[in-house]
Protein backbone atom coordinates (compact mmCIF):
# COMPACT_ATOMS: atom_id res chain seq x y z
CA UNK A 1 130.75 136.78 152.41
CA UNK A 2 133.37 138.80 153.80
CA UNK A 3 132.59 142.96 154.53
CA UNK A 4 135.39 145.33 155.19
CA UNK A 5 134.96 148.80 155.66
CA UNK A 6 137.50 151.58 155.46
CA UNK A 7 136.66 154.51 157.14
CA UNK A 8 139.18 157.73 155.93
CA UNK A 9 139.43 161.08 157.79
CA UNK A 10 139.00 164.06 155.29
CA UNK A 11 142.01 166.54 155.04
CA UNK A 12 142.86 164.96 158.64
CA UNK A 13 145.50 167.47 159.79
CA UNK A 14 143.83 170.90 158.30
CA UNK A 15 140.25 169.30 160.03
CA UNK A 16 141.56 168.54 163.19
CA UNK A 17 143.19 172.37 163.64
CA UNK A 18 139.42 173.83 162.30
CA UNK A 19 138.21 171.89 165.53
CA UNK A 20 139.96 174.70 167.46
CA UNK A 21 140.30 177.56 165.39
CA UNK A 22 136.98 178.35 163.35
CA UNK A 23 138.96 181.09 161.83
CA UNK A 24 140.40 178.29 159.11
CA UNK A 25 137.03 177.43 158.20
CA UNK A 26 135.85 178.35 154.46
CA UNK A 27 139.58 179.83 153.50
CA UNK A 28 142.40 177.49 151.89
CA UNK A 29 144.07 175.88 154.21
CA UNK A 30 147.30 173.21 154.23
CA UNK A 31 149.43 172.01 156.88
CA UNK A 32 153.20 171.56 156.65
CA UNK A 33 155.75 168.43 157.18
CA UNK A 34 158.67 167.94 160.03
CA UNK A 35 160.27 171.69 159.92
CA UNK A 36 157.94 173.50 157.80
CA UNK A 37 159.36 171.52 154.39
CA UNK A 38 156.17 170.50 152.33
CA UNK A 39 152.76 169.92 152.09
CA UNK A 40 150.95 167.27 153.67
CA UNK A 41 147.31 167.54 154.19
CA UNK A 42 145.22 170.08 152.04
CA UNK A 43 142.00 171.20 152.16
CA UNK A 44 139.37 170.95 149.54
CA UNK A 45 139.89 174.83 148.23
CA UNK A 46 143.77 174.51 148.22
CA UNK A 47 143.68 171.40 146.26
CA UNK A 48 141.20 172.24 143.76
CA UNK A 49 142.77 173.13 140.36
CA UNK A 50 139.35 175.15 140.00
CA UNK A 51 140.86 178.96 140.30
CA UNK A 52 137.56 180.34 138.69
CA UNK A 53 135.93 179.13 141.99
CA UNK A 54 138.78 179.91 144.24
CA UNK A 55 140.71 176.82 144.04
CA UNK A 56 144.72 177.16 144.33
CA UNK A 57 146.05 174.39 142.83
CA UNK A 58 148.29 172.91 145.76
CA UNK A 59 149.73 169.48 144.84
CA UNK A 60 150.21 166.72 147.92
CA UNK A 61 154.37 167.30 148.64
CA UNK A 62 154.50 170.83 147.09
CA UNK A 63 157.60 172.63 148.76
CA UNK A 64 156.35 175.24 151.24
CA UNK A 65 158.76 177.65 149.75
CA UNK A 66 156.96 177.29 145.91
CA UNK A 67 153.44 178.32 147.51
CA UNK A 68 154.18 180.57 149.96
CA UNK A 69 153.23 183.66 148.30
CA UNK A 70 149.73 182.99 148.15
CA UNK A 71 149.49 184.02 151.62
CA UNK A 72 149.72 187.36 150.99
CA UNK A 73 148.02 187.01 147.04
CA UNK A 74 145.62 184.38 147.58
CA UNK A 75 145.08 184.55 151.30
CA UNK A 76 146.48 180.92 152.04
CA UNK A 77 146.91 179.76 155.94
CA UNK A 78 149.74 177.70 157.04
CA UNK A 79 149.76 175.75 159.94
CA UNK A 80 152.72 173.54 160.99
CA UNK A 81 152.32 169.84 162.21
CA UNK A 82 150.80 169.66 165.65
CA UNK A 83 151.13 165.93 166.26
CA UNK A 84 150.54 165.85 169.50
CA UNK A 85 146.78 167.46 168.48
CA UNK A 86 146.48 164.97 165.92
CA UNK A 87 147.36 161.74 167.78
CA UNK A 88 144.69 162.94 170.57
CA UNK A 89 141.54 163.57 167.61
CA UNK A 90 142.48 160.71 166.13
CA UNK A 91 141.63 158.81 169.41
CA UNK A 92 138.63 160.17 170.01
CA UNK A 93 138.08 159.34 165.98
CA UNK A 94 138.68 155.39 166.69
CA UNK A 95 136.89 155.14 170.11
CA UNK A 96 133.58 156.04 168.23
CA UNK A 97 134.89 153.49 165.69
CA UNK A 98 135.13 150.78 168.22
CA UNK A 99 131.08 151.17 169.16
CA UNK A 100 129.99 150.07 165.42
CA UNK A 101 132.32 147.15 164.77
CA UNK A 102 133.17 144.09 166.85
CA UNK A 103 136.86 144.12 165.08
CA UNK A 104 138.60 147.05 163.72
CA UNK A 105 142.43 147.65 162.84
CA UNK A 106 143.76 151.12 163.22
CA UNK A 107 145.65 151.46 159.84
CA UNK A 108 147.45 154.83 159.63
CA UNK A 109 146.44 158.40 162.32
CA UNK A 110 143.21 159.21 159.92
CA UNK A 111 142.39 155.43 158.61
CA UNK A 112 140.64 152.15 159.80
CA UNK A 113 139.58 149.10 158.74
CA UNK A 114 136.44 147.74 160.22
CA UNK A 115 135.64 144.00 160.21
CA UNK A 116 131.10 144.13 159.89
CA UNK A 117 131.26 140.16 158.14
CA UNK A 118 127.88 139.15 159.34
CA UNK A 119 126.09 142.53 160.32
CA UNK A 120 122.83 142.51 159.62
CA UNK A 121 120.93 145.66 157.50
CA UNK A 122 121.26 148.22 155.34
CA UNK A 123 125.14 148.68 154.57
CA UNK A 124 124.32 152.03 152.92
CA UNK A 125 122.39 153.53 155.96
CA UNK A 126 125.03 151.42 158.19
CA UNK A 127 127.89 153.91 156.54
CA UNK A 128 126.08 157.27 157.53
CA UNK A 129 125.55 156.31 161.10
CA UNK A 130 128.90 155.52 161.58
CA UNK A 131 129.67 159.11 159.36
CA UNK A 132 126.80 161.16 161.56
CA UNK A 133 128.28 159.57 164.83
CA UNK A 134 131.76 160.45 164.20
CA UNK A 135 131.01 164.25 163.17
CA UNK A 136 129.03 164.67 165.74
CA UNK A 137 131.41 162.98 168.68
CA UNK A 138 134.18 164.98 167.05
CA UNK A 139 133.79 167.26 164.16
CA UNK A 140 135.79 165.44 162.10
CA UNK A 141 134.16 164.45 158.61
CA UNK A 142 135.12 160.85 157.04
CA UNK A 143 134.69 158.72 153.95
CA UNK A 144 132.84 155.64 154.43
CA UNK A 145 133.62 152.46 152.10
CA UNK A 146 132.29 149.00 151.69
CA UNK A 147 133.66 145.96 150.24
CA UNK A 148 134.38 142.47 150.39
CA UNK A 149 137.96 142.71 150.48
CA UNK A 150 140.39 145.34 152.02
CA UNK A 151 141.49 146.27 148.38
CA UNK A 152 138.01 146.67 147.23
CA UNK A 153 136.98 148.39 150.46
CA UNK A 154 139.74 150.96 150.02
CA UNK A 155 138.70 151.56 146.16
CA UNK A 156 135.17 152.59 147.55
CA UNK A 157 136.54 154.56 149.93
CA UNK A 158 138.09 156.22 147.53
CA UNK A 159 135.07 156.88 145.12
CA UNK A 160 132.97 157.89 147.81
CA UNK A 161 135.58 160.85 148.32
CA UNK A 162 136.59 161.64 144.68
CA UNK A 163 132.73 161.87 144.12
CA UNK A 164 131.56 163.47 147.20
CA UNK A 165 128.61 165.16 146.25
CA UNK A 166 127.09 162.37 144.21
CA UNK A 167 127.54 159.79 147.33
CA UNK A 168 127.51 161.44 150.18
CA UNK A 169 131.09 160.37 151.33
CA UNK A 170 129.59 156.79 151.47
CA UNK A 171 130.18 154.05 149.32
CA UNK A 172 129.18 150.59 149.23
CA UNK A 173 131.26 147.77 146.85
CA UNK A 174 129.61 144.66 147.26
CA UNK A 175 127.65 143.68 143.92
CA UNK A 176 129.66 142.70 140.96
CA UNK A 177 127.83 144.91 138.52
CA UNK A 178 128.86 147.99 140.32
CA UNK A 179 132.48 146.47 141.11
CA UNK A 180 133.09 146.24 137.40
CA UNK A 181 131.75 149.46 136.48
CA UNK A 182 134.42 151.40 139.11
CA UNK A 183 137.19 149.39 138.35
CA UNK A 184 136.90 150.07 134.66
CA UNK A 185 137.75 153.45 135.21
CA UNK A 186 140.16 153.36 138.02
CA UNK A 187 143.84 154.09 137.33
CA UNK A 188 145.91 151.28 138.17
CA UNK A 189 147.76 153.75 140.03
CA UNK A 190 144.87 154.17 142.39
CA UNK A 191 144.74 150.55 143.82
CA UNK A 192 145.54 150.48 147.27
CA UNK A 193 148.94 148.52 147.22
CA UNK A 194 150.07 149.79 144.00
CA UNK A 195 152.82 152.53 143.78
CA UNK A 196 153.75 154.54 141.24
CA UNK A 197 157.13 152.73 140.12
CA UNK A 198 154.85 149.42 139.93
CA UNK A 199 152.18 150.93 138.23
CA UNK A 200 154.80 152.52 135.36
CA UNK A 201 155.89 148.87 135.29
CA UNK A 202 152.16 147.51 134.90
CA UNK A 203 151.05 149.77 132.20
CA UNK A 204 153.97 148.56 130.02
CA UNK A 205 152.21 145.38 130.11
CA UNK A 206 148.77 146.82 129.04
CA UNK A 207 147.43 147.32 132.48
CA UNK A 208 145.96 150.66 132.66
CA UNK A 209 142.37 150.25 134.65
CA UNK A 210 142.27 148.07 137.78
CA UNK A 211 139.49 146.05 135.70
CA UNK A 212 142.78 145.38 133.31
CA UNK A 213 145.18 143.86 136.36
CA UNK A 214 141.80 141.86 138.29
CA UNK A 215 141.71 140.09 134.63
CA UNK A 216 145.23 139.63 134.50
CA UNK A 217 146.65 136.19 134.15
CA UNK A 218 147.81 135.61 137.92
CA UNK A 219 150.52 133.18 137.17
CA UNK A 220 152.14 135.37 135.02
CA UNK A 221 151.65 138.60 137.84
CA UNK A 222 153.32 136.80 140.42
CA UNK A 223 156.60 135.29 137.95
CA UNK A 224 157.03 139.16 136.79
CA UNK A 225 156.30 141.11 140.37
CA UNK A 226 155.30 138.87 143.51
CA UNK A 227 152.61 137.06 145.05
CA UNK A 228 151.42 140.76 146.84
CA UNK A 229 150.68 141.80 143.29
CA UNK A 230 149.06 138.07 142.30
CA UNK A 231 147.04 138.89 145.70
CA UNK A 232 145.90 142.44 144.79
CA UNK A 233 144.38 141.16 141.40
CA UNK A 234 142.69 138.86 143.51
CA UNK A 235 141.34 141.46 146.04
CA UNK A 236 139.44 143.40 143.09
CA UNK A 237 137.63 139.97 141.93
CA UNK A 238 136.42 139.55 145.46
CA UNK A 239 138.52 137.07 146.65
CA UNK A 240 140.07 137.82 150.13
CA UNK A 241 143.34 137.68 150.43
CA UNK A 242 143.97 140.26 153.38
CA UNK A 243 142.72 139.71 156.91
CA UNK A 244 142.03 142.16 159.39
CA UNK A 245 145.26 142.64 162.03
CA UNK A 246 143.56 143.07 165.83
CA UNK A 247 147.09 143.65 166.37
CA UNK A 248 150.15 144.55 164.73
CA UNK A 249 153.01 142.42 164.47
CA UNK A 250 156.10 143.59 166.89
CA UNK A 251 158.35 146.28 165.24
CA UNK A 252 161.72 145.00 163.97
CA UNK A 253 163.29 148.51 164.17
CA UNK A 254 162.43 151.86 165.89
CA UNK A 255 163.93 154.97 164.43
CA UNK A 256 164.32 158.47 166.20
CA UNK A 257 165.47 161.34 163.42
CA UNK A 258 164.96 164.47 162.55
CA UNK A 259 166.10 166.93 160.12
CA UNK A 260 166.97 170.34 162.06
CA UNK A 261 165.54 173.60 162.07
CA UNK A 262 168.90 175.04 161.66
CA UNK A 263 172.42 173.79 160.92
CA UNK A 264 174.18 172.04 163.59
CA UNK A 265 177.92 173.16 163.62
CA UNK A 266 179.27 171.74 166.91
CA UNK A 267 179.94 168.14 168.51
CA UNK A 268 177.84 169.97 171.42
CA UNK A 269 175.22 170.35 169.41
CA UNK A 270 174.97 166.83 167.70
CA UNK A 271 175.36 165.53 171.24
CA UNK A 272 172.12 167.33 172.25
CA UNK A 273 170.31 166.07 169.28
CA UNK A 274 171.74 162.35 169.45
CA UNK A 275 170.63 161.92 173.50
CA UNK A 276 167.34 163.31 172.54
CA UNK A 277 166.58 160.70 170.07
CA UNK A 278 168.23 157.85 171.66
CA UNK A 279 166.12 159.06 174.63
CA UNK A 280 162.57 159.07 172.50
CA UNK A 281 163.42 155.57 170.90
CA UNK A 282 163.60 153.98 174.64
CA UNK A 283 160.61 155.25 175.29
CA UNK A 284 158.89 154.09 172.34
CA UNK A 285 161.02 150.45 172.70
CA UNK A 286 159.86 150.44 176.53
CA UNK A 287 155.83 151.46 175.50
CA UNK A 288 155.85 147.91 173.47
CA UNK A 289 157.26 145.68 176.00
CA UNK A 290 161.01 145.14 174.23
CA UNK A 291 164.58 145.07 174.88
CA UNK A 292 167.25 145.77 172.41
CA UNK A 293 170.53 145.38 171.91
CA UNK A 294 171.65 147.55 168.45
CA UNK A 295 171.73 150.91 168.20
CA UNK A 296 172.98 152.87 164.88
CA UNK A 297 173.71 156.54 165.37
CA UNK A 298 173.98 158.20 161.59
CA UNK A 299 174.58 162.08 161.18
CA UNK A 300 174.23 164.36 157.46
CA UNK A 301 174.99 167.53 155.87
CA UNK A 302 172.51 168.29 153.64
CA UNK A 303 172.88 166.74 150.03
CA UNK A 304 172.83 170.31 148.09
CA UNK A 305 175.90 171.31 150.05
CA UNK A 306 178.73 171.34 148.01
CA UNK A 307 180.46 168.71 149.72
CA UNK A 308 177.63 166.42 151.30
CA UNK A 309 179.07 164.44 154.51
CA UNK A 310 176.95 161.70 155.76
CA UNK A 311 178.07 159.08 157.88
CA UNK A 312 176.51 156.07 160.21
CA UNK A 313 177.94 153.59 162.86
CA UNK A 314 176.56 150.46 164.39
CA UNK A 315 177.02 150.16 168.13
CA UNK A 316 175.93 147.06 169.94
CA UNK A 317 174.51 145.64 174.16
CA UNK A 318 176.48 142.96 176.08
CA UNK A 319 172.73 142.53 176.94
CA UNK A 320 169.24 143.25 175.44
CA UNK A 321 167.98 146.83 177.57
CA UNK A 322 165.60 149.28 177.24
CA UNK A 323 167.48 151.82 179.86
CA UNK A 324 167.73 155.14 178.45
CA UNK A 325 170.98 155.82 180.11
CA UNK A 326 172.65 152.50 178.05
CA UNK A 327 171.71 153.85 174.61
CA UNK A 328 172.78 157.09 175.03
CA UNK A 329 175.83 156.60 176.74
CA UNK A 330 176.40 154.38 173.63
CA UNK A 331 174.81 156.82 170.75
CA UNK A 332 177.33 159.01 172.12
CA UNK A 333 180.25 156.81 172.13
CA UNK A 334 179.11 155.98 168.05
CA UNK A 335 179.13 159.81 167.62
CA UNK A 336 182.56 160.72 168.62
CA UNK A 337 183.56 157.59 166.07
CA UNK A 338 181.70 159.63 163.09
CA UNK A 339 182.10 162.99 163.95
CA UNK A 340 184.19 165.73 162.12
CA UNK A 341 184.47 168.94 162.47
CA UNK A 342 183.82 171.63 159.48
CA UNK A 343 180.47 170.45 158.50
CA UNK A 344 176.96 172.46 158.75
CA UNK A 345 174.94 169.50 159.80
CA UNK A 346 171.14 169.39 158.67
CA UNK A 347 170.08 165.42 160.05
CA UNK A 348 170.80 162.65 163.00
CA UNK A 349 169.33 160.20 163.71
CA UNK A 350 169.23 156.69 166.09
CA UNK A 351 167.56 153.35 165.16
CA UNK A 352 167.02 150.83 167.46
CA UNK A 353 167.07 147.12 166.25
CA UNK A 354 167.16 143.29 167.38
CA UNK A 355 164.63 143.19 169.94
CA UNK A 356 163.35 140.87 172.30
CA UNK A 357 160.73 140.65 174.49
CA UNK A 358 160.72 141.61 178.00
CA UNK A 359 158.78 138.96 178.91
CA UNK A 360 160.33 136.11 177.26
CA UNK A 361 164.26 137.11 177.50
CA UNK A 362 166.65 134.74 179.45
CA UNK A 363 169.24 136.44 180.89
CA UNK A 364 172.99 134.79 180.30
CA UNK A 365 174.14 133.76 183.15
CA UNK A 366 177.84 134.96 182.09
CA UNK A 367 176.34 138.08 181.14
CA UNK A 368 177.14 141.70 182.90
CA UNK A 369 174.96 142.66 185.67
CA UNK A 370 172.72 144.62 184.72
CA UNK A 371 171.95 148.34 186.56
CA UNK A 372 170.41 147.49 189.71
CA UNK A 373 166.36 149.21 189.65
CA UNK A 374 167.19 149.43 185.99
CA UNK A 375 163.20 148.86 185.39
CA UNK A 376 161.97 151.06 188.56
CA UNK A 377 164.04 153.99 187.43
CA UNK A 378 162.30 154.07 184.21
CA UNK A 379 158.93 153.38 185.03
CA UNK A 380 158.92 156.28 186.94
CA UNK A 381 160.69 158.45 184.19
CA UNK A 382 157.93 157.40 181.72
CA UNK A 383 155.09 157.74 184.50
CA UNK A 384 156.09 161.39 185.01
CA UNK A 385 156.60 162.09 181.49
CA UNK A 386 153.42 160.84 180.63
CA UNK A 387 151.69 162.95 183.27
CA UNK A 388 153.47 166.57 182.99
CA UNK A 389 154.29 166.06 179.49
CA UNK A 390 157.66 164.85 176.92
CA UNK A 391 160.76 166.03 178.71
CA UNK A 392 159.77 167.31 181.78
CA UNK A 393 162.35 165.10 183.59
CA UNK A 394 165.65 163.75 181.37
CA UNK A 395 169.24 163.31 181.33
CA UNK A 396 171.34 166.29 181.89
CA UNK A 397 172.83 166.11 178.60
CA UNK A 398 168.82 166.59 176.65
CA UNK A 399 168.20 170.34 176.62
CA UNK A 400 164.86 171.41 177.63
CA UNK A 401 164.64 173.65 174.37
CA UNK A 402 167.07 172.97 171.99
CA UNK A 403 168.16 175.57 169.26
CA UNK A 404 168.72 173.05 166.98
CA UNK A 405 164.87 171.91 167.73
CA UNK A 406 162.28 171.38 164.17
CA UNK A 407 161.30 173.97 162.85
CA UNK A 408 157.35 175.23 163.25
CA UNK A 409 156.87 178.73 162.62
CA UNK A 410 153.34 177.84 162.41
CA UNK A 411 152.56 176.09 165.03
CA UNK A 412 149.01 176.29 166.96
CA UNK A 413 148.62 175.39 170.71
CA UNK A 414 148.30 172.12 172.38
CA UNK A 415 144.62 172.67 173.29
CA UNK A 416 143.65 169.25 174.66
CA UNK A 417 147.27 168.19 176.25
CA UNK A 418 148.58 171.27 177.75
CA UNK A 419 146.87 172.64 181.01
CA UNK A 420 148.58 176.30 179.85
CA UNK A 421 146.79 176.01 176.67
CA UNK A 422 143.35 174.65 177.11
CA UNK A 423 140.70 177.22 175.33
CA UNK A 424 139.21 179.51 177.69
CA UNK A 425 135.08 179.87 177.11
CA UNK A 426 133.48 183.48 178.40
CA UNK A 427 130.11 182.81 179.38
């Protein structure tokens, strides 16, 4: 028999900024999305709808301007999305990862799954090693559950974290007597796979408990939804349906956008912004080996103005690249087509489609030439950006601090990827 095991960061973001600032412990604490808009991780005390003990309430998405006076009334901190501090824990999360599995599949910053089909032992025990190791390689706590599918692995996962005290954050799904006995009071809503437009959809039909849609007639779940949905009811029987990905399939897209911290009221301005992103995507499409040869440049007002504008444009290679100086000589080219003047503009963006890979293209012989040290040139720009840090060398027409940059009033400091901002120890 199959075992997966999902292992889940708790309150990722608001953990990994206690690491550095014990000031956050034991006080409620949430951390905000791209320019300080809404919640996004919460810790136990904000969450809690317990106010007799403390708790605040917060909901997962809750507009920062709707809780922002309990700073001052309830003594709530705010800290704004570091993800340069997150991506860097959560490596340090998945190396210790790597030690107890021989297979394991980074699934999102804060999640894996861990392939343990044929380990030998104690599952149980097995869970708070692997919970022991990583607080103590880190200080970041996690959930720990066990199943033999992904679907079931996630739903212990999820007990062992909705009942923390009674399991110890550890969870282990593998006899059918227990299986049963979960699923019969999990909300369909909970199943890993299962949004909430798809749920709404599900309990029309009577399917209220995951025990409702694992005893669900599969023929009929895959005529009325799709075979993902005939799969999932398969998942919570036991059946495995869902292997583990070593590695993820290529990307088909890459997208660069950003709302900004302030209105953008120039073509100056969106010209910044545009080269920026075009700039970050090549990175990203050069870090995975591809070439491209699409590029859509879209700009927006805001859709509470009073006369929304919002506009997008498809510009396209001679030949697949991954220069940075072809897409943004051509992100600008699309933004002169799309821009008008008059507007306060809140969003740009560029994404990046119809790759190939580097290795595999054929170049047409009828083709333009491409530049010449096209490849040199930008191995070195990524080498030195990689060493001293995003930005430190660019085209002329990035700027090295943009006014129209996100918006992070609360933002801590880069303590483990900034030399400037490393924490200094008195002994």
């Amino acid at each position: 028999m199959a075992v997966f095991c999902l292992v889940d960061c708790d309150c990722f973001y608001v953990s990994a900024e206690r690491l550095f600032d014990p000031t956050l412990i034991g006080v409620p604490v949430v951390a905000l999305s791209n320019s300080d808009g809404c919640v996004v991780s919460r810790c136990p005390i904000a969450k809690s709808k317990d106010t007799a003990n403390g708790g605040l309430g917060i909901k997962m998405g809750a507009p920062f301007f709707e809780i922002k006076h309990l700073m001052k009334s309830h003594g709530l901190r705010v800290v704004s999305s570091n993800y340069a501090l997150y991506q860097e824990v959560s490596n340090r999360v998945m190396r210790v990862l790597e030690t107890f599995a021989p297979r394991i599949e980074v699934y999102s910053i804060d999640e894996s799954w861990l392939d343990l089909t044929g380990v030998q032992g104690d599952l149980d025990k097995l869970g708070r090693e692997i919970q022991a190791a990583v607080k103590k390689q880190t200080g970041i706590g996690v959930g720990v559950g066990f199943g033999p599918t992904k679907t079931l692995a996630k739903a212990a996962n999820f007990s062992a974290k909705k009942w923390r005290k009674e399991t110890g954050g550890v969870v282990v799904l593998m006899d059918a007597e227990r299986r049963d006995k979960l699923l019969k009071w999990m909300p369909v809503d909970e199943i890993w796979g299962i949004g909430r437009k798809l749920s709404k959809s599900l309990e029309c039909m009577g399917i209220n408990k995951a025990i409702d849609l694992a005893k669900y007639d599969r023929k009929s779940l895959r005529k009325v939804f799709n075979v993902n949905v005939e799969k999932t009811s398969m998942e919570l029987e036991g059946v495995s349906c869902y292997a583990l990905e070593d590695s993820p399939e290529p990307k088909q897209t890459i997208a660069s956008t950003r709302s900004f911290g302030e209105r953008v009221t120039t073509l100056q301005g969106l010209r910044e912004a545009v080269a920026t992103y075009a700039s970050r995507a090549c990175a990203k499409l050069r870090s995975e080996g591809q070439l491209a040869s699409c590029l859509q440049v879209f700009i927006q007002t805001s859709r509470f103005d009073d006369k929304p504008y919002s506009r997008a444009v498809i510009c396209g290679l001679p030949v697949p690249s991954n220069d940075t100086r072809e897409f943004v000589a051509l992100a600008l080219e699309g933004l002169q087509k799309i821009y008008v003047p008059g507007y306060r503009y809140a969003k740009a963006g560029i994404v990046l489609s119809q790759f190939v890979s580097g290795d595999g293209y054929q170049p047409d012989l009828f083709a333009p030439e491409p530049r010449r040290n096209s490849e040199t040139l930008m191995k070195v720009l990524d080498g030195i950006n990689a060493r001293y840090g995003r930005g430190s060398i660019r085209l002329a027409v990035e700027p090295p601090i943009p006014q129209w940059g996100m918006k992070r009033d609360y933002l801590s400091d880069s303590y483990v990827t900034d030399w400037n901002q490393l924490k200094r120890v008195k002994c």
